[in-house]
PDB file of N, CA and C in Angstrom:
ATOM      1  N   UNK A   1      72.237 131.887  96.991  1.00  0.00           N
ATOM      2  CA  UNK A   1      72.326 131.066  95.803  1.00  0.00           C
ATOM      3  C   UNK A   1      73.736 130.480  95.642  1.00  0.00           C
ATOM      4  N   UNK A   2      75.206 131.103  95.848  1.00  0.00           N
ATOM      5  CA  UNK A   2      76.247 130.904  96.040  1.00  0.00           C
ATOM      6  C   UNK A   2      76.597 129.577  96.831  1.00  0.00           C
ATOM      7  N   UNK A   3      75.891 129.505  98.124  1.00  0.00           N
ATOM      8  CA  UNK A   3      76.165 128.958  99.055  1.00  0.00           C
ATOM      9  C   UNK A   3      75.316 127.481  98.758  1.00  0.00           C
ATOM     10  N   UNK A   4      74.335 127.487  98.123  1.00  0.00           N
ATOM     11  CA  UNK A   4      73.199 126.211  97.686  1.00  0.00           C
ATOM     12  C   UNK A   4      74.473 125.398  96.329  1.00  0.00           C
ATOM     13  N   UNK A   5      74.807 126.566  95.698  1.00  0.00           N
ATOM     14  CA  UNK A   5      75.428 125.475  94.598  1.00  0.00           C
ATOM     15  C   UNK A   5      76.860 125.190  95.245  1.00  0.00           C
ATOM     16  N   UNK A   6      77.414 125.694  96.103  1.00  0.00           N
ATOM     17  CA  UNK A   6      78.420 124.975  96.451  1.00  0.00           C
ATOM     18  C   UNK A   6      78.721 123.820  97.673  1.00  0.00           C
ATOM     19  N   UNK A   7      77.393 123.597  98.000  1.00  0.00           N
ATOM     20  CA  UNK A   7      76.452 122.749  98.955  1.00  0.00           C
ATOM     21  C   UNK A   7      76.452 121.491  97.454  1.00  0.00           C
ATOM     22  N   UNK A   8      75.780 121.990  96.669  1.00  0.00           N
ATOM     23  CA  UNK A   8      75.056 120.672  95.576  1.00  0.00           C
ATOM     24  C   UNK A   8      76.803 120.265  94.982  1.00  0.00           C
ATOM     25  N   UNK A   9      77.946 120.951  94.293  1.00  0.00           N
ATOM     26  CA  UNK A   9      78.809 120.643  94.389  1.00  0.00           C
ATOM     27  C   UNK A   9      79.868 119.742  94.709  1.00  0.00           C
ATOM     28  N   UNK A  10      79.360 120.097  96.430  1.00  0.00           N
ATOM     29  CA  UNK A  10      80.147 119.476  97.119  1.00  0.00           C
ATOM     30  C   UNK A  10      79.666 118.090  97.512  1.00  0.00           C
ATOM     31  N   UNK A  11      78.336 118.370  97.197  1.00  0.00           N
ATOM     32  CA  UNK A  11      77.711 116.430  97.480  1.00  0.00           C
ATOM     33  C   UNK A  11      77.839 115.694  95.935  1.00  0.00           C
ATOM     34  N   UNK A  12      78.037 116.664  95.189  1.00  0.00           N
ATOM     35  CA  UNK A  12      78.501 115.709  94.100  1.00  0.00           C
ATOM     36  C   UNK A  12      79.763 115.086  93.608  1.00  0.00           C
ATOM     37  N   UNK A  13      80.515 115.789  94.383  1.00  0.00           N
ATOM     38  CA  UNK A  13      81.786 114.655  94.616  1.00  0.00           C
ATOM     39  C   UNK A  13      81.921 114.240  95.695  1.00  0.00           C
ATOM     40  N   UNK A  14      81.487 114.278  96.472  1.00  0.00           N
ATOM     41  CA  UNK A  14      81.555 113.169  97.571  1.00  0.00           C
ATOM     42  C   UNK A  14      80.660 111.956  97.073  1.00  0.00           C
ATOM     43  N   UNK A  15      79.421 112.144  96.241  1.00  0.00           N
ATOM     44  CA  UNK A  15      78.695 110.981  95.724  1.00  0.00           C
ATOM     45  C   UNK A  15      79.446 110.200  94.747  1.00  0.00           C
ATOM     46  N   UNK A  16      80.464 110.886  93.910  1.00  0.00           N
ATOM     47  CA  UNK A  16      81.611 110.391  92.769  1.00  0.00           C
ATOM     48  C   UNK A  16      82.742 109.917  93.385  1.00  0.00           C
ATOM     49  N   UNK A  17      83.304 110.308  94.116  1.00  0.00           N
ATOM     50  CA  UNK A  17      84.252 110.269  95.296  1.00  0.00           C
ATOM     51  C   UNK A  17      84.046 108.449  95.948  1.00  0.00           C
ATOM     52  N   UNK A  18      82.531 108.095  96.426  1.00  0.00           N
ATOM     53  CA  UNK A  18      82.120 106.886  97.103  1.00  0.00           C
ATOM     54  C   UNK A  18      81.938 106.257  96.153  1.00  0.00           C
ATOM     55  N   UNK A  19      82.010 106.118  94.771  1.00  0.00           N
ATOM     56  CA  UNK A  19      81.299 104.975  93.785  1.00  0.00           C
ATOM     57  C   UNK A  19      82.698 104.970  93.617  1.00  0.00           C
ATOM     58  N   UNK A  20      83.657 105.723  93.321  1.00  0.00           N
ATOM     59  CA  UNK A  20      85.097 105.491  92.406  1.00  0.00           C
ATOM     60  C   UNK A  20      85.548 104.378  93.177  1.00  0.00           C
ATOM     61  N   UNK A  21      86.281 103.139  92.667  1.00  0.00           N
ATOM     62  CA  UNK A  21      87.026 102.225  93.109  1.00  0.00           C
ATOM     63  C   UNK A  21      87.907 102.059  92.466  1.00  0.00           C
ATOM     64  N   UNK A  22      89.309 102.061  93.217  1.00  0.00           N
ATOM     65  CA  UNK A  22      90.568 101.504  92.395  1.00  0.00           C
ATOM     66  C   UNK A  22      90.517 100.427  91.988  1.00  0.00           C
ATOM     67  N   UNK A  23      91.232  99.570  91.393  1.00  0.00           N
ATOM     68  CA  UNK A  23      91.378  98.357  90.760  1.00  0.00           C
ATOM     69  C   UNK A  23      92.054  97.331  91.607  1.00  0.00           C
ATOM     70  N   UNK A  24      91.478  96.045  92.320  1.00  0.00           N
ATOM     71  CA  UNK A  24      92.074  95.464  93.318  1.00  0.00           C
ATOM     72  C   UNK A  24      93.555  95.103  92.962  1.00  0.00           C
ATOM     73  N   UNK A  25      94.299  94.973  94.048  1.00  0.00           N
ATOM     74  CA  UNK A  25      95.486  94.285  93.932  1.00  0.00           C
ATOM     75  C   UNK A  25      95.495  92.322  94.010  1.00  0.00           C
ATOM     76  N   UNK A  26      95.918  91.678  93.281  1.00  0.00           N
ATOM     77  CA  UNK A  26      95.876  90.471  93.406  1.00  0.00           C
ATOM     78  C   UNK A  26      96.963  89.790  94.660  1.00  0.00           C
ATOM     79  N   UNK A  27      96.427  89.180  95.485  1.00  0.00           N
ATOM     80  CA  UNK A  27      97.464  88.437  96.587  1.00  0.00           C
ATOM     81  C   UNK A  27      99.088  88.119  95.716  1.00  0.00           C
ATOM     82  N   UNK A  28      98.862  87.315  94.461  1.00  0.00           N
ATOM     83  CA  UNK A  28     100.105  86.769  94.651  1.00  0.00           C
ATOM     84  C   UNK A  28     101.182  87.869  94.208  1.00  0.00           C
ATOM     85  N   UNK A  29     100.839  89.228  93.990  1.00  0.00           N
ATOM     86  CA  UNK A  29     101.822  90.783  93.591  1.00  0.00           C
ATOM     87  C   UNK A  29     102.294  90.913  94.563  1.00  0.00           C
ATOM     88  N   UNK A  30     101.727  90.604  95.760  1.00  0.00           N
ATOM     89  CA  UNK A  30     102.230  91.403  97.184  1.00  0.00           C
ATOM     90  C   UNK A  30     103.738  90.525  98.019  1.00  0.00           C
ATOM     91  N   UNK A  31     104.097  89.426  97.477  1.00  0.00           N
ATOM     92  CA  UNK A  31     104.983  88.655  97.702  1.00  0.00           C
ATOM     93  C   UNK A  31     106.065  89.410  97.565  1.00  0.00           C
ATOM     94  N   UNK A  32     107.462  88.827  98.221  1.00  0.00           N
ATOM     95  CA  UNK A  32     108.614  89.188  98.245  1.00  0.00           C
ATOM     96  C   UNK A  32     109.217  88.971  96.715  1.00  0.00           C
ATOM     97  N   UNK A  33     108.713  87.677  96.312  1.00  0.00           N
ATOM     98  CA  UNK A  33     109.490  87.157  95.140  1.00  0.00           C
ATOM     99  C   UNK A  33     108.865  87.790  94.068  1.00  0.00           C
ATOM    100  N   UNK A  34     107.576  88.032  94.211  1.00  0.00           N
ATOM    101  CA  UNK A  34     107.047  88.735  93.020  1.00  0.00           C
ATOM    102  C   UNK A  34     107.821  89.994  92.720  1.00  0.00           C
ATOM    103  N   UNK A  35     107.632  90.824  93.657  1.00  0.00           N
ATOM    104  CA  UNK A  35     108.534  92.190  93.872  1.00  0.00           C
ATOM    105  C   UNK A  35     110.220  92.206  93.240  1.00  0.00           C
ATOM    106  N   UNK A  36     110.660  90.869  93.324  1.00  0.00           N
ATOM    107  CA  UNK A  36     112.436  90.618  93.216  1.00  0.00           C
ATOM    108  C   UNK A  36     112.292  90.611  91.945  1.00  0.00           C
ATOM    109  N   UNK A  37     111.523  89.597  91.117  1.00  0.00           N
ATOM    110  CA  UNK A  37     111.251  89.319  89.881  1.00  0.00           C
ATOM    111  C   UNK A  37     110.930  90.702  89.502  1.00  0.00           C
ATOM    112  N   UNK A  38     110.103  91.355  89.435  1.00  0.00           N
ATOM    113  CA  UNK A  38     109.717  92.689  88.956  1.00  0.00           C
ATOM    114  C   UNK A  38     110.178  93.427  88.827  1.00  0.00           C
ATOM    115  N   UNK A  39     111.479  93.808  89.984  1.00  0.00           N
ATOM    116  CA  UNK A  39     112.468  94.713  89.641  1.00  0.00           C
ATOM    117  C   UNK A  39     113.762  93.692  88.493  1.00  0.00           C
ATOM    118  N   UNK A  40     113.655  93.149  88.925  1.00  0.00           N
ATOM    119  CA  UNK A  40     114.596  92.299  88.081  1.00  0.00           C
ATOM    120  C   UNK A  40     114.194  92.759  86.493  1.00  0.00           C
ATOM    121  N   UNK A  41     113.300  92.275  86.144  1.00  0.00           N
ATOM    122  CA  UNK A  41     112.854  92.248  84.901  1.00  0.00           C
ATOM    123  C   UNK A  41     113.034  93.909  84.183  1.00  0.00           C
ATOM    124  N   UNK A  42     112.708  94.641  84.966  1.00  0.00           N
ATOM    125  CA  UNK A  42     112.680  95.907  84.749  1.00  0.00           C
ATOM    126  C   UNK A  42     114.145  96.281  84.722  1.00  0.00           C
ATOM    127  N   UNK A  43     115.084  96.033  85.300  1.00  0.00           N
ATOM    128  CA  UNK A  43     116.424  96.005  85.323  1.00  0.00           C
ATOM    129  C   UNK A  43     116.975  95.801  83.735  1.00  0.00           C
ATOM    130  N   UNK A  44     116.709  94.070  83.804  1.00  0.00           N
ATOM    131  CA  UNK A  44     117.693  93.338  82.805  1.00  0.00           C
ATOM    132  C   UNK A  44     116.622  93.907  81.709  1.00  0.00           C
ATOM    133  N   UNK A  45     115.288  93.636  81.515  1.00  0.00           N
ATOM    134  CA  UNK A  45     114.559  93.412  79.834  1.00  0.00           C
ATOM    135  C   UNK A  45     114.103  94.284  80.308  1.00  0.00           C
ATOM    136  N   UNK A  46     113.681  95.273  80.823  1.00  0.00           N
ATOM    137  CA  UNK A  46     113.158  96.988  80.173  1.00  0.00           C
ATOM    138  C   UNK A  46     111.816  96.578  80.290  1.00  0.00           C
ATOM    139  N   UNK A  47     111.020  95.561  80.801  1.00  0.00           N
ATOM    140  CA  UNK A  47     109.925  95.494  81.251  1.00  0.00           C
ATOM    141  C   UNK A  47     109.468  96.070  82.685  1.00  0.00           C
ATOM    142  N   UNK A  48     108.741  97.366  82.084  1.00  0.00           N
ATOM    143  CA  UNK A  48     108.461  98.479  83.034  1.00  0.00           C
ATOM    144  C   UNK A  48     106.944  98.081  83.570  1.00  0.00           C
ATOM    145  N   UNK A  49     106.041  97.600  82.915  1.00  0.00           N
ATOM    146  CA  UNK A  49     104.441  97.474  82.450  1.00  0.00           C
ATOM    147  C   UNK A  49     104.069  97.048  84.122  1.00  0.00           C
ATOM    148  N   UNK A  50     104.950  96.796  84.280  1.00  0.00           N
ATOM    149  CA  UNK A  50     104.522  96.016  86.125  1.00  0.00           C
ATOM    150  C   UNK A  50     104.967  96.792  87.174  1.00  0.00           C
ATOM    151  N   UNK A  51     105.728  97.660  87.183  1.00  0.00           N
ATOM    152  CA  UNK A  51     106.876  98.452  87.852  1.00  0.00           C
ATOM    153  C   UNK A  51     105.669  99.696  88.157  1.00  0.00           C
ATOM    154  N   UNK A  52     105.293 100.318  89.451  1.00  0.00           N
ATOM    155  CA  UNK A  52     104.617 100.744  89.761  1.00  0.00           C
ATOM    156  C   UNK A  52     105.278 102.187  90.677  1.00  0.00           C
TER     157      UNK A  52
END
């Protein structure tokens, strides 16, 4: 009985595990300049909200 529920368990997060999706990244974040700006901002105005 031990061994059945940690069988059912274990397929239930692997079934939660395959539906979970992170939240895509958008192309134009992945830029150099985006990145410069971002730390920048976070630097000078304390805008963290993007800063990862």
């Amino acid at each position: 009985m031990k061994t059945f529920q940690s069988v059912k368990l274990t397929l239930a997060l692997l079934i939660t595990c395959s539906f979970a999706k992170a939240k895509g990244v958008p192309s134009e974040n992945l830029t150099k300049t985006h990145a410069i700006n971002t730390y920048i901002d976070a630097m000078t105005r304390g805008r963290v909200s993007n800063l990862s």
